[in-house]
PDB file of N, CA and C in Angstrom:
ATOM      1  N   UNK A   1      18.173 -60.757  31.855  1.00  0.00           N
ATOM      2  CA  UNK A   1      18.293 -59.613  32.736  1.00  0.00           C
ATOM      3  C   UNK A   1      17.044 -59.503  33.601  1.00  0.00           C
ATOM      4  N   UNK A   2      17.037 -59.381  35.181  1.00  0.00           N
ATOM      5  CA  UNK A   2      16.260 -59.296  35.415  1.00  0.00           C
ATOM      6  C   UNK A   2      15.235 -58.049  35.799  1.00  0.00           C
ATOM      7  N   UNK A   3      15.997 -56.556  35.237  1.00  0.00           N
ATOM      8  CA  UNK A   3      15.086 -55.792  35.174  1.00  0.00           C
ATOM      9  C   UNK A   3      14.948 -55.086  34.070  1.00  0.00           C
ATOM     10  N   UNK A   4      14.692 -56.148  33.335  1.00  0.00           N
ATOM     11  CA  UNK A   4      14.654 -55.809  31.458  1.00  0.00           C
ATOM     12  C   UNK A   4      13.072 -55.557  31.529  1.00  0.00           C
ATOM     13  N   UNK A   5      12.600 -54.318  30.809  1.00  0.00           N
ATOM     14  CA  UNK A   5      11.215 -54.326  30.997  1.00  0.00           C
ATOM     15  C   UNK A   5      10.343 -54.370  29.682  1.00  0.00           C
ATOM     16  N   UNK A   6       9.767 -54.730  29.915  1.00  0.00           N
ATOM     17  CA  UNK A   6       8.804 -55.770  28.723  1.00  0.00           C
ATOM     18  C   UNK A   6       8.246 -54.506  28.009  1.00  0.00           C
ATOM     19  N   UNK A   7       7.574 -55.277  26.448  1.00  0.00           N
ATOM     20  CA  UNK A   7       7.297 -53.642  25.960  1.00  0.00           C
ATOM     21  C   UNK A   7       5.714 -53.509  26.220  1.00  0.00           C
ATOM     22  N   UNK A   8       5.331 -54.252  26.959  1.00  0.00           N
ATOM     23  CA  UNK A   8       3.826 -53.579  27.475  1.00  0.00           C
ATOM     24  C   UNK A   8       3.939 -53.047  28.603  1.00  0.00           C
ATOM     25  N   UNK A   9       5.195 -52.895  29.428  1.00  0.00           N
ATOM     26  CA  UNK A   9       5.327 -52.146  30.691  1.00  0.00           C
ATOM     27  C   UNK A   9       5.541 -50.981  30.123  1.00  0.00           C
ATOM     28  N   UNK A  10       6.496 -51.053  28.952  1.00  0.00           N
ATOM     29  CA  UNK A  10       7.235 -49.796  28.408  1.00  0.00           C
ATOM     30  C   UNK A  10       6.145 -48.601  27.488  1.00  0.00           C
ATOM     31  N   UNK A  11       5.064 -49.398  27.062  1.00  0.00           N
ATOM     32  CA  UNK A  11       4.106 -48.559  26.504  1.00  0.00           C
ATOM     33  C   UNK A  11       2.793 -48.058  27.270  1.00  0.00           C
ATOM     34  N   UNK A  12       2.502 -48.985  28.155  1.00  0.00           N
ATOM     35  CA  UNK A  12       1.478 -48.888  29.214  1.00  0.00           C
ATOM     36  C   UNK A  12       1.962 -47.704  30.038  1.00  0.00           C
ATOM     37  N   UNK A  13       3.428 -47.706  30.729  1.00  0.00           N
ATOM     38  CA  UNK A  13       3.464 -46.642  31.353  1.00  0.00           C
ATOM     39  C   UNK A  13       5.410 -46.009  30.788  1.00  0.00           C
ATOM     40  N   UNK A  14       5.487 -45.580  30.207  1.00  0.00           N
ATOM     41  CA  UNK A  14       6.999 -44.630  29.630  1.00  0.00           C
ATOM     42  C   UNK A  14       7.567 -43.659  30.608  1.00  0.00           C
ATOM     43  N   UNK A  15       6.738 -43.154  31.823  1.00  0.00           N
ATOM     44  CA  UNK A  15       7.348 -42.699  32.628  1.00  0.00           C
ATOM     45  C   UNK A  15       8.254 -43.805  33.743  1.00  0.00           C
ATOM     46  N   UNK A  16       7.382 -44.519  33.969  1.00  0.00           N
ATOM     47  CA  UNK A  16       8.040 -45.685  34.932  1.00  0.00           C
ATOM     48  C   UNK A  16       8.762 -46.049  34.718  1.00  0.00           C
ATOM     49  N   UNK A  17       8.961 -46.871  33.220  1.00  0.00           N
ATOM     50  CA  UNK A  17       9.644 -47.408  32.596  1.00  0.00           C
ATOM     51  C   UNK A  17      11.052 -47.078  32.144  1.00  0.00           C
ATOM     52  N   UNK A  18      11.177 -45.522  32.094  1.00  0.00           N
ATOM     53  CA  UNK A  18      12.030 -44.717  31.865  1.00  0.00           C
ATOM     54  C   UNK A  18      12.876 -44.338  33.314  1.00  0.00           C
ATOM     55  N   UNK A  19      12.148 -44.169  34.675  1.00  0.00           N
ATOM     56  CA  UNK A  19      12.603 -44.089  35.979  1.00  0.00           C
ATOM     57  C   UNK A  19      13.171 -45.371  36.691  1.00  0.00           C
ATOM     58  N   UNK A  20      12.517 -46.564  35.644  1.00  0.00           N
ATOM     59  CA  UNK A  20      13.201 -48.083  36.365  1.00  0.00           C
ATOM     60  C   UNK A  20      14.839 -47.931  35.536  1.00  0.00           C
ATOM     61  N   UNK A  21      14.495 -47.487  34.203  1.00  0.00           N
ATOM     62  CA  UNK A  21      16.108 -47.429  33.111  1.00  0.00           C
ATOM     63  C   UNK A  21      17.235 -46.588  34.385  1.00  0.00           C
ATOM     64  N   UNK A  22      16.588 -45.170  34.680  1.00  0.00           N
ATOM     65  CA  UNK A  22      17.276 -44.461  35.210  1.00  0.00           C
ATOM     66  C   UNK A  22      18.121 -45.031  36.681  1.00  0.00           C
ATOM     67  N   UNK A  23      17.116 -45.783  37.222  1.00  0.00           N
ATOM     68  CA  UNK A  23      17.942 -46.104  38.062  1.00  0.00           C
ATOM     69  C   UNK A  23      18.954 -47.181  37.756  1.00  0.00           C
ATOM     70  N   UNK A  24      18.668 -48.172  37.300  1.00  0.00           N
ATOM     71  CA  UNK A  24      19.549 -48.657  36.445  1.00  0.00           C
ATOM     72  C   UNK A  24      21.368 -48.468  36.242  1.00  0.00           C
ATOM     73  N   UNK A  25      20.765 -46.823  35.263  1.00  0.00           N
ATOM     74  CA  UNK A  25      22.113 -46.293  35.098  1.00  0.00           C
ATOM     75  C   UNK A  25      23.276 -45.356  35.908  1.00  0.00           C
ATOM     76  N   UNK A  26      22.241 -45.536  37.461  1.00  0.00           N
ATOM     77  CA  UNK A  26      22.903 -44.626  38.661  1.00  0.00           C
ATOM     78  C   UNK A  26      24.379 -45.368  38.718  1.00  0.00           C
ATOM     79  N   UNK A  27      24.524 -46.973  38.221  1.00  0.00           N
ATOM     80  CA  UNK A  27      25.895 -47.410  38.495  1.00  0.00           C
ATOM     81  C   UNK A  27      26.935 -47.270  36.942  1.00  0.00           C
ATOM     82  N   UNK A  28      26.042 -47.092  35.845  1.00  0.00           N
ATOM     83  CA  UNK A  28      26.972 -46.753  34.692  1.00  0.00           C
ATOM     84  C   UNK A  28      28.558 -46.359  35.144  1.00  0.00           C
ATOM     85  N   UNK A  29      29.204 -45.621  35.604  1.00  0.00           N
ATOM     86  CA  UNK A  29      30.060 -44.962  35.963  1.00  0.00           C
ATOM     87  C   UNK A  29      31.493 -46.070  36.858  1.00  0.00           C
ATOM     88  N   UNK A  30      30.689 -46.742  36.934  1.00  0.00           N
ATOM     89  CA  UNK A  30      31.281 -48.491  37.493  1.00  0.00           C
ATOM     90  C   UNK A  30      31.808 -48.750  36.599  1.00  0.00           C
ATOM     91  N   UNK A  31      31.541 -48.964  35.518  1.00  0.00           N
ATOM     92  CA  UNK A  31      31.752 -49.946  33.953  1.00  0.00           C
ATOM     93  C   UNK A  31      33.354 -49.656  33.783  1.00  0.00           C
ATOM     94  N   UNK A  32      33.760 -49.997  33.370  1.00  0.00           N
ATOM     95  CA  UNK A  32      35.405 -50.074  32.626  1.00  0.00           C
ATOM     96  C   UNK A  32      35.468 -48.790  31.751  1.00  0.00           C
ATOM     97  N   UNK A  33      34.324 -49.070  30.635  1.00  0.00           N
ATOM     98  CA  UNK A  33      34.837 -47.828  29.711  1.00  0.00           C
ATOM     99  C   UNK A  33      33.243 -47.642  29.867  1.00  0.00           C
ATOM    100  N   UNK A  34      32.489 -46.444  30.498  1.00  0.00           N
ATOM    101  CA  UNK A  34      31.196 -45.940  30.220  1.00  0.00           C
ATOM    102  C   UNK A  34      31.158 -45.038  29.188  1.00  0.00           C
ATOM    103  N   UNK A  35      32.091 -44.379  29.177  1.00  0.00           N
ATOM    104  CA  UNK A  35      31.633 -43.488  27.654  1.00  0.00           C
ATOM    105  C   UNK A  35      31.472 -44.082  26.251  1.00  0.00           C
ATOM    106  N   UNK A  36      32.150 -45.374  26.174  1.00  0.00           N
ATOM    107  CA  UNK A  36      32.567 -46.039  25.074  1.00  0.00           C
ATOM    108  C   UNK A  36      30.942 -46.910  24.922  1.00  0.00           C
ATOM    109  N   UNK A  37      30.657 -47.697  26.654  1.00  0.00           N
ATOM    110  CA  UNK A  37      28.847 -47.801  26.411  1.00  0.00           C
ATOM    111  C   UNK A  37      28.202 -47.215  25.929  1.00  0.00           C
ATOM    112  N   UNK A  38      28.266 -46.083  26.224  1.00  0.00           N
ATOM    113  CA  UNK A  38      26.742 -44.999  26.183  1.00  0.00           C
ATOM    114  C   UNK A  38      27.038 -44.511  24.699  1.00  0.00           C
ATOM    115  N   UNK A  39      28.091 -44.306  23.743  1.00  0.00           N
ATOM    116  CA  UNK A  39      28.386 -43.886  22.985  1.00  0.00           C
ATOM    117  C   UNK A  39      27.673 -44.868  22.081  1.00  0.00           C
ATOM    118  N   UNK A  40      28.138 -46.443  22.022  1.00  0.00           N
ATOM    119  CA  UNK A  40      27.580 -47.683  21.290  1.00  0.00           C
ATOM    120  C   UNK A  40      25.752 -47.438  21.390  1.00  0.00           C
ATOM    121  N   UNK A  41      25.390 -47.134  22.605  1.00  0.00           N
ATOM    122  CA  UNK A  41      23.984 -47.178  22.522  1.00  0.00           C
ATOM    123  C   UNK A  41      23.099 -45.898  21.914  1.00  0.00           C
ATOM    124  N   UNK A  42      23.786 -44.898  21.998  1.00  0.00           N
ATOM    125  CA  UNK A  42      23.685 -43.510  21.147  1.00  0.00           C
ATOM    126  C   UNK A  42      23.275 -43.874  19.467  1.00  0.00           C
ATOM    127  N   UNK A  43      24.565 -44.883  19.120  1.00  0.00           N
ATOM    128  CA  UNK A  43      24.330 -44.850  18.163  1.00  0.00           C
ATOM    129  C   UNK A  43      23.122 -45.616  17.521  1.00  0.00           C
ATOM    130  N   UNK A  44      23.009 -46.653  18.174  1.00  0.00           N
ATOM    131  CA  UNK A  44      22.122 -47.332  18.505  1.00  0.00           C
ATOM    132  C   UNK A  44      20.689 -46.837  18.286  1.00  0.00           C
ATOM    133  N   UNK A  45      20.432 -45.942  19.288  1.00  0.00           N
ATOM    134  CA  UNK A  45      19.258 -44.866  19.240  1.00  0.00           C
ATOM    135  C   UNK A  45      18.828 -44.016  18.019  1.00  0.00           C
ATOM    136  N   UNK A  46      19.894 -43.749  17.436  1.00  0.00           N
ATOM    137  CA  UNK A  46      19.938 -42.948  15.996  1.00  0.00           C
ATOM    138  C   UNK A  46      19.498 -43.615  15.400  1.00  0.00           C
ATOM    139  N   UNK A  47      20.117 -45.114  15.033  1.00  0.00           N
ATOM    140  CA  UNK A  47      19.437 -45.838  13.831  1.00  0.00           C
ATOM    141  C   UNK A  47      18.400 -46.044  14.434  1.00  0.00           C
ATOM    142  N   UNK A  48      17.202 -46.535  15.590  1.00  0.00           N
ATOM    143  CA  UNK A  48      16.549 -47.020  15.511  1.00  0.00           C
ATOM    144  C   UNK A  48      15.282 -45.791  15.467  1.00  0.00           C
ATOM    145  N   UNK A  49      15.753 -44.492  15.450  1.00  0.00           N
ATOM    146  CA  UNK A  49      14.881 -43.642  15.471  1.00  0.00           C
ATOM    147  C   UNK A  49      14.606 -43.366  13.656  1.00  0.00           C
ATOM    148  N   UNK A  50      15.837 -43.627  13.348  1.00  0.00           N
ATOM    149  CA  UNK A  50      16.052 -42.941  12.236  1.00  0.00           C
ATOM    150  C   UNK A  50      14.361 -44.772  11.299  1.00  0.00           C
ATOM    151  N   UNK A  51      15.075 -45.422  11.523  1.00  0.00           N
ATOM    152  CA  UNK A  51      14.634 -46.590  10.965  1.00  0.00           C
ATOM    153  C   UNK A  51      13.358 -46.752  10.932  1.00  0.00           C
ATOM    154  N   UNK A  52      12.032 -46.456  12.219  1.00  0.00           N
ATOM    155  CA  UNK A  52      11.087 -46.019  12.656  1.00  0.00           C
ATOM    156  C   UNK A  52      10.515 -44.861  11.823  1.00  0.00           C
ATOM    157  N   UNK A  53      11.141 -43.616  11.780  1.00  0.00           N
ATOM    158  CA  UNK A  53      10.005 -42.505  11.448  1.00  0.00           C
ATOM    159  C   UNK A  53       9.757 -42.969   9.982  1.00  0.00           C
ATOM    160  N   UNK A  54       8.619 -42.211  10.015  1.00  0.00           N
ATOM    161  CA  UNK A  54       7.633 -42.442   9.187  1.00  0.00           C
ATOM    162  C   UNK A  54       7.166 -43.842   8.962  1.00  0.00           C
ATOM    163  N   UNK A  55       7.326 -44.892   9.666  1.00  0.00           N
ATOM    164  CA  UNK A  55       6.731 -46.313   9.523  1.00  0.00           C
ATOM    165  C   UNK A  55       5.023 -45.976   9.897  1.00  0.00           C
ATOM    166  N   UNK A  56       4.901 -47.020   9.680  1.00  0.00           N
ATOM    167  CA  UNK A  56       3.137 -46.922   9.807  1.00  0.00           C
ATOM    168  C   UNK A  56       2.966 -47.516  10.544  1.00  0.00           C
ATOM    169  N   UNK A  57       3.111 -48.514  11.416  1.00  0.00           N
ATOM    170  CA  UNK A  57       3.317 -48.874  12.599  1.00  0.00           C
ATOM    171  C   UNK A  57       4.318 -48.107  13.988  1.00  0.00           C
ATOM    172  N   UNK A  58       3.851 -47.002  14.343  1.00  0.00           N
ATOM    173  CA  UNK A  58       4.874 -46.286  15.534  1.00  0.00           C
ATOM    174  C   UNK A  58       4.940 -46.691  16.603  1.00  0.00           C
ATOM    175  N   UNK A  59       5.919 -46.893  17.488  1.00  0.00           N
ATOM    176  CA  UNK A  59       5.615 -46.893  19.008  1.00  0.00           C
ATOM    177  C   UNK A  59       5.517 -46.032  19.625  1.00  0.00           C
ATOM    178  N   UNK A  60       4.518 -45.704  20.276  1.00  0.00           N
ATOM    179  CA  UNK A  60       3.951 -44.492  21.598  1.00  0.00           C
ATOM    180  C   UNK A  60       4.734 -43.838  21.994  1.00  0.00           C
ATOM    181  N   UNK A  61       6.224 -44.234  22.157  1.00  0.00           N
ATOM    182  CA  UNK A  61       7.048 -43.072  22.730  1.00  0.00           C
ATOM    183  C   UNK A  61       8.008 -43.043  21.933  1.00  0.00           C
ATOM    184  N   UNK A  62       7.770 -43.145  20.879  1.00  0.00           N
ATOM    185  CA  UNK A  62       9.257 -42.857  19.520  1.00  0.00           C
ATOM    186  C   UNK A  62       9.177 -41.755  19.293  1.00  0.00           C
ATOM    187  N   UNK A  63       7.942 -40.849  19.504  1.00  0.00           N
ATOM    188  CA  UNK A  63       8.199 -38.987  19.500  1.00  0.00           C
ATOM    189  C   UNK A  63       8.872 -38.723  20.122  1.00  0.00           C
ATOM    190  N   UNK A  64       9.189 -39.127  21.648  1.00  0.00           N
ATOM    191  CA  UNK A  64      10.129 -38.981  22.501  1.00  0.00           C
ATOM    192  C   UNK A  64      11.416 -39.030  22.158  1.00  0.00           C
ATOM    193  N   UNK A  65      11.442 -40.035  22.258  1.00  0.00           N
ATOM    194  CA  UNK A  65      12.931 -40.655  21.374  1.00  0.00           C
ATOM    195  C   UNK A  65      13.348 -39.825  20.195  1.00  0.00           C
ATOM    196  N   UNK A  66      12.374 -39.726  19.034  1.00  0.00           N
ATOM    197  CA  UNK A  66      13.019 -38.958  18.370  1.00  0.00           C
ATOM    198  C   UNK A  66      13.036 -37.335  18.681  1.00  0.00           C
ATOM    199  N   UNK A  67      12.672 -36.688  19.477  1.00  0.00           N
ATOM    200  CA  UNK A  67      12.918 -35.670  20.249  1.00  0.00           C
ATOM    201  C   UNK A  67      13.742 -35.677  20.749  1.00  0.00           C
ATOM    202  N   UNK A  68      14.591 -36.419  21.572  1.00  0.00           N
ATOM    203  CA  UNK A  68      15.722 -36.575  21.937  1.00  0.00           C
ATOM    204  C   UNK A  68      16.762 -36.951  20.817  1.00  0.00           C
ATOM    205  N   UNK A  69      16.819 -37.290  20.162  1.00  0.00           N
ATOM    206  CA  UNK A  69      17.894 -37.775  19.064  1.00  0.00           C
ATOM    207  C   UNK A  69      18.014 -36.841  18.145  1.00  0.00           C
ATOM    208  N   UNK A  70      16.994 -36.162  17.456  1.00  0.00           N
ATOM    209  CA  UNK A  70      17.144 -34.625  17.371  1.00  0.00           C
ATOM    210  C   UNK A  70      17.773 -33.753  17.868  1.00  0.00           C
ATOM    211  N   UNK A  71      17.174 -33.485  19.236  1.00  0.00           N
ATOM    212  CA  UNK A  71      17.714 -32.638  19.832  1.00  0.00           C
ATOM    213  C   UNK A  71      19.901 -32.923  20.045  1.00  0.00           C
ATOM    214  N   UNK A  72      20.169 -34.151  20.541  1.00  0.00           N
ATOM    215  CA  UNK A  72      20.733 -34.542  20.474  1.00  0.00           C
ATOM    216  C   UNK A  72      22.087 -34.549  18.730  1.00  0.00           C
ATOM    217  N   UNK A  73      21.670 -34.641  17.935  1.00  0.00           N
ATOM    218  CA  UNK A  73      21.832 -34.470  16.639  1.00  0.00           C
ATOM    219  C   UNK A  73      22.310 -32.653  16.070  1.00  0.00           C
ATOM    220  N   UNK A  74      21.406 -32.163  16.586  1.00  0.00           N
ATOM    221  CA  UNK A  74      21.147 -30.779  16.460  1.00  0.00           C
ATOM    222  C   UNK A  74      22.290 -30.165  17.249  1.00  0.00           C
ATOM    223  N   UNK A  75      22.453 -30.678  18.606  1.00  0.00           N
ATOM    224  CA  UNK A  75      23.771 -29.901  19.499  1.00  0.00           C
ATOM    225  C   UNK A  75      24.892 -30.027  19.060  1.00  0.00           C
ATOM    226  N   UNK A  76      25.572 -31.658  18.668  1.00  0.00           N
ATOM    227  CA  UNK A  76      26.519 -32.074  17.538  1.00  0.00           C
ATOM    228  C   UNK A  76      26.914 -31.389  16.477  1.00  0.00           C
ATOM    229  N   UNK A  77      25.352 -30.776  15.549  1.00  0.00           N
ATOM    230  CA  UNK A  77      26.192 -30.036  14.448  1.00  0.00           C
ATOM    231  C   UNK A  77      26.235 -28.442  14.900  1.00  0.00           C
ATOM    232  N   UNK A  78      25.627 -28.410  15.940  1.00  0.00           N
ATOM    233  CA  UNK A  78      25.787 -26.898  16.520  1.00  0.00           C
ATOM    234  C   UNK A  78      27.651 -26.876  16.641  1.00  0.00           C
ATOM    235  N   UNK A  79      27.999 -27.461  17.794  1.00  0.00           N
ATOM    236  CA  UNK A  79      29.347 -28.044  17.777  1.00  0.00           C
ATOM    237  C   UNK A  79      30.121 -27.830  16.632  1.00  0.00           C
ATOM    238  N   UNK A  80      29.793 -28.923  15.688  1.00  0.00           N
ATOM    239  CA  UNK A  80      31.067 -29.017  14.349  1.00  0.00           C
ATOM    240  C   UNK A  80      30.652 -27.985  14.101  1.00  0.00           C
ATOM    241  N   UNK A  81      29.572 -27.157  13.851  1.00  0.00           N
ATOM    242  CA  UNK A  81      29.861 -25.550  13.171  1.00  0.00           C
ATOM    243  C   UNK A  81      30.623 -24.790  13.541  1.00  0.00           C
ATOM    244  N   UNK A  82      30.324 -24.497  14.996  1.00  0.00           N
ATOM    245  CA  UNK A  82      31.222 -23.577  15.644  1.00  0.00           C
ATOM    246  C   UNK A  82      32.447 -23.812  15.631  1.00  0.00           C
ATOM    247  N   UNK A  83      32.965 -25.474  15.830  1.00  0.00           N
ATOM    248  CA  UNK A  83      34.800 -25.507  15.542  1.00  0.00           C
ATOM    249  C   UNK A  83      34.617 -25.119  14.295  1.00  0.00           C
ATOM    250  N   UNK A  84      34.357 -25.134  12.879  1.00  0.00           N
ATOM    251  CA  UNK A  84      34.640 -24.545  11.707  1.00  0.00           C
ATOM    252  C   UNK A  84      34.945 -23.281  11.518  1.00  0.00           C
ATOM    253  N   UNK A  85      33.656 -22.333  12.387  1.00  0.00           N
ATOM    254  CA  UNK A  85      33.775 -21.123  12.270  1.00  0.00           C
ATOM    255  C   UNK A  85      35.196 -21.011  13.202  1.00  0.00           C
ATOM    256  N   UNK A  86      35.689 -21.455  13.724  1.00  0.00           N
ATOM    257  CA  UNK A  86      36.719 -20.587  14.644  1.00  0.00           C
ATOM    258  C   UNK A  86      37.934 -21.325  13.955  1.00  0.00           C
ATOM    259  N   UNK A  87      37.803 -22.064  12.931  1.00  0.00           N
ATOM    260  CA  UNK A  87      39.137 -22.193  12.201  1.00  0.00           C
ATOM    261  C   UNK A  87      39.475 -21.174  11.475  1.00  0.00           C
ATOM    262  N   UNK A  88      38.477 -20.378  10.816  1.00  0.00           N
ATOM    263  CA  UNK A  88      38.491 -19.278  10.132  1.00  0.00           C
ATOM    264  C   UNK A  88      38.842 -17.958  10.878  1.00  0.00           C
TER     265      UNK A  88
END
């Protein structure tokens, strides 16, 4: 790929790196099935956040990440609660 970015671009600078991804994904919406992508890489993200914390070796922006996957995580069971409560 040629705008796969290396992980000393990705740690040196996480904003850039994150604005080169973004543009990137301005064509997602092209794809055949994009939800079915982004869904595979979601999950993706979970394990690798999940797999990471607490290692003793971290990467610089896995707070991020796991800030997002949290947060992310957190809206989900916000979700399944509320359909529960309104079965009742």
């Amino acid at each position: 790929m040629v705008w796969n970015i290396a992980r000393s671009e990705a740690l040196a600078d996480p904003l850039a790196a994150r604005l080169k991804v973004m543009a990137k994904l301005k064509r997602l919406g092209e794809l055949e099935d994009p939800e079915e992508e982004v869904y595979r890489i979601l999950v993706d993200a979970i394990l690798l956040v999940e797999s990471y914390r607490g290692a003793r070796h971290q990467i610089t922006f896995l707070p991020e990440l796991t800030k997002s996957v949290d947060g992310l995580i957190r809206e989900l069971d916000i979700l399944e609660k509320a359909e529960e409560l309104a079965r009742f």
